[in-house]
C-alpha atoms as a PDB file:
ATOM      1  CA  UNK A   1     -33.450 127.679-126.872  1.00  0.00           C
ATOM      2  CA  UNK A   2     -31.446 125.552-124.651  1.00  0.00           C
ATOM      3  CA  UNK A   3     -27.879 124.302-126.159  1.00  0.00           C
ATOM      4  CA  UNK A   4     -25.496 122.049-124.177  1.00  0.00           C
ATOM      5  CA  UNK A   5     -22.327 121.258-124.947  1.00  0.00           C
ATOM      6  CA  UNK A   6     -21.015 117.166-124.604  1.00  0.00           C
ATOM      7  CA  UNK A   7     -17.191 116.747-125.351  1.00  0.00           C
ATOM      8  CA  UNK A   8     -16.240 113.340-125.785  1.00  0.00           C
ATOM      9  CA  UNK A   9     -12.603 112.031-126.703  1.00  0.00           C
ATOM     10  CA  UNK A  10     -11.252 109.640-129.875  1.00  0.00           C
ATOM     11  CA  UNK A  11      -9.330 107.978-126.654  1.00  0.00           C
ATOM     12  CA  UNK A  12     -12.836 106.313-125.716  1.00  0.00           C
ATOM     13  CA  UNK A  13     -13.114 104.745-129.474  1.00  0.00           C
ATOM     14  CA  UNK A  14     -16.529 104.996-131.469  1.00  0.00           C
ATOM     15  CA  UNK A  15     -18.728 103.084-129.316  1.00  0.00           C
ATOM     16  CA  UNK A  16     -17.402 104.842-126.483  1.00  0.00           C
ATOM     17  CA  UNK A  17     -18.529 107.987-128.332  1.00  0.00           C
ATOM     18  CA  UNK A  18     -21.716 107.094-129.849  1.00  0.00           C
ATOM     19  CA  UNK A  19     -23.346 105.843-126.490  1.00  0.00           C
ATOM     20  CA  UNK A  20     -22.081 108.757-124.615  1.00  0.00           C
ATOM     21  CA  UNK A  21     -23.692 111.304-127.450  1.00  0.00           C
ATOM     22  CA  UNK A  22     -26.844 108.919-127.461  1.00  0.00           C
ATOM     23  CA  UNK A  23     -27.276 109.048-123.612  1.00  0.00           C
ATOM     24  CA  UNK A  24     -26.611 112.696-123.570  1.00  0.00           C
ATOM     25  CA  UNK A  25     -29.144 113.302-125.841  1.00  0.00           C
ATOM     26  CA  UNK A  26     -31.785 111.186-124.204  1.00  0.00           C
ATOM     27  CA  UNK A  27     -31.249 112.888-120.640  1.00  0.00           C
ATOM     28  CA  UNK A  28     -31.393 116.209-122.740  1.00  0.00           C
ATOM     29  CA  UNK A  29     -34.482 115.347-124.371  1.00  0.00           C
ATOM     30  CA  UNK A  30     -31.818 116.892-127.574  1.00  0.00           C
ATOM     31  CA  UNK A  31     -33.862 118.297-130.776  1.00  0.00           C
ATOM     32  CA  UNK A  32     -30.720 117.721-132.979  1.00  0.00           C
ATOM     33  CA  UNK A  33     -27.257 116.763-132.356  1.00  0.00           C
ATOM     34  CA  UNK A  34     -24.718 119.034-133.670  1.00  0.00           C
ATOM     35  CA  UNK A  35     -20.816 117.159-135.036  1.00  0.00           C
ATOM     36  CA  UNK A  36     -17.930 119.007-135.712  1.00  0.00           C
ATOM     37  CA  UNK A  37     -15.014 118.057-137.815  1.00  0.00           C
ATOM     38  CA  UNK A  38     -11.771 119.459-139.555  1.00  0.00           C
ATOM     39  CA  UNK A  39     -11.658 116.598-141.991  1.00  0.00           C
ATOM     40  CA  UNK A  40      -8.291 116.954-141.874  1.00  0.00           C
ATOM     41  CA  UNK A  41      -7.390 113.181-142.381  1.00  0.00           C
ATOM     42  CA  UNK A  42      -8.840 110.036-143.948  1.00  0.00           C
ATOM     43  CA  UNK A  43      -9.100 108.399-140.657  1.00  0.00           C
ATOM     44  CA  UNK A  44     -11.505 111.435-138.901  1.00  0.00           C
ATOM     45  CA  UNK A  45     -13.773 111.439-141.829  1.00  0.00           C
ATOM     46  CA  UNK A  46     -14.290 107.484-141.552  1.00  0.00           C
ATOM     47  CA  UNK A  47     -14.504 108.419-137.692  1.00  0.00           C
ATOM     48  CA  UNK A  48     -16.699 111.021-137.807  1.00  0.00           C
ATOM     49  CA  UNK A  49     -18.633 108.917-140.849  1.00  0.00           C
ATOM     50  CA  UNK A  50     -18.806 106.216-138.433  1.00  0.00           C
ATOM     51  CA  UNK A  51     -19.960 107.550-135.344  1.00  0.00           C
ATOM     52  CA  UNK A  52     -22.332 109.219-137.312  1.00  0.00           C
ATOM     53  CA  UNK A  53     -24.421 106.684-138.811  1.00  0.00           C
ATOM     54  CA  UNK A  54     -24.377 104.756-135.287  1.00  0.00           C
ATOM     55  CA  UNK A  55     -25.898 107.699-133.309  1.00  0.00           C
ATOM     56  CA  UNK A  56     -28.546 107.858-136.259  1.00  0.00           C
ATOM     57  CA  UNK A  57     -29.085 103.840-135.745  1.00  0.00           C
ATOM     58  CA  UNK A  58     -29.391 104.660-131.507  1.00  0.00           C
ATOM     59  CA  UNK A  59     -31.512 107.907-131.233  1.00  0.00           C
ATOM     60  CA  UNK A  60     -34.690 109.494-133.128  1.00  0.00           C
ATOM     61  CA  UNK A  61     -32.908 113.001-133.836  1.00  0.00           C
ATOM     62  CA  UNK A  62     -31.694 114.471-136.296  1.00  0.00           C
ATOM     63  CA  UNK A  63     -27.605 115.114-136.246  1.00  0.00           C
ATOM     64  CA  UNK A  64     -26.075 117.428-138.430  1.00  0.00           C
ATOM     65  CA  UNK A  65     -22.225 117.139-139.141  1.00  0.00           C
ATOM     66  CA  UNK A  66     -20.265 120.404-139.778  1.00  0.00           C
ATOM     67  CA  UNK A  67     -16.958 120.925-141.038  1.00  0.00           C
ATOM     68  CA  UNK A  68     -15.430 123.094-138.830  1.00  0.00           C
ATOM     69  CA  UNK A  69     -12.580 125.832-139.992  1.00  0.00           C
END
């Protein structure tokens, strides 16, 4: 199994985000996109909710989000 490892910051706002994941995961020829999250505040869950369902809308993988501890 190959993993790789994209870090993207809030800085570059959601689309910023999602089209970096989605064009990673394209050059990768990804099997599943991986999200971490504390869930720490209101705003990162609607973040991480958001950028979410936009990567599902852009690519035809599966991404799982994790809560991270």
């Amino acid at each position: 199994m190959d993993t790789r490892v994209l870090y993207t910051e809030a800085m570059y706002g959601v689309t910023g985000i999602v089209d970096a994941l989605a064009n990673g995961a394209r050059e990768w020829g990804a099997d599943l996109v991986v999200l971490g999250s504390s869930h720490r505040r209101a705003l990162e869950r609607w973040v991480i909710g958001s950028v979410a369902e936009q990567l599902l809308s852009k690519i035809d993988v599966s991404v799982l989000v994790v809560r991270l501890q």
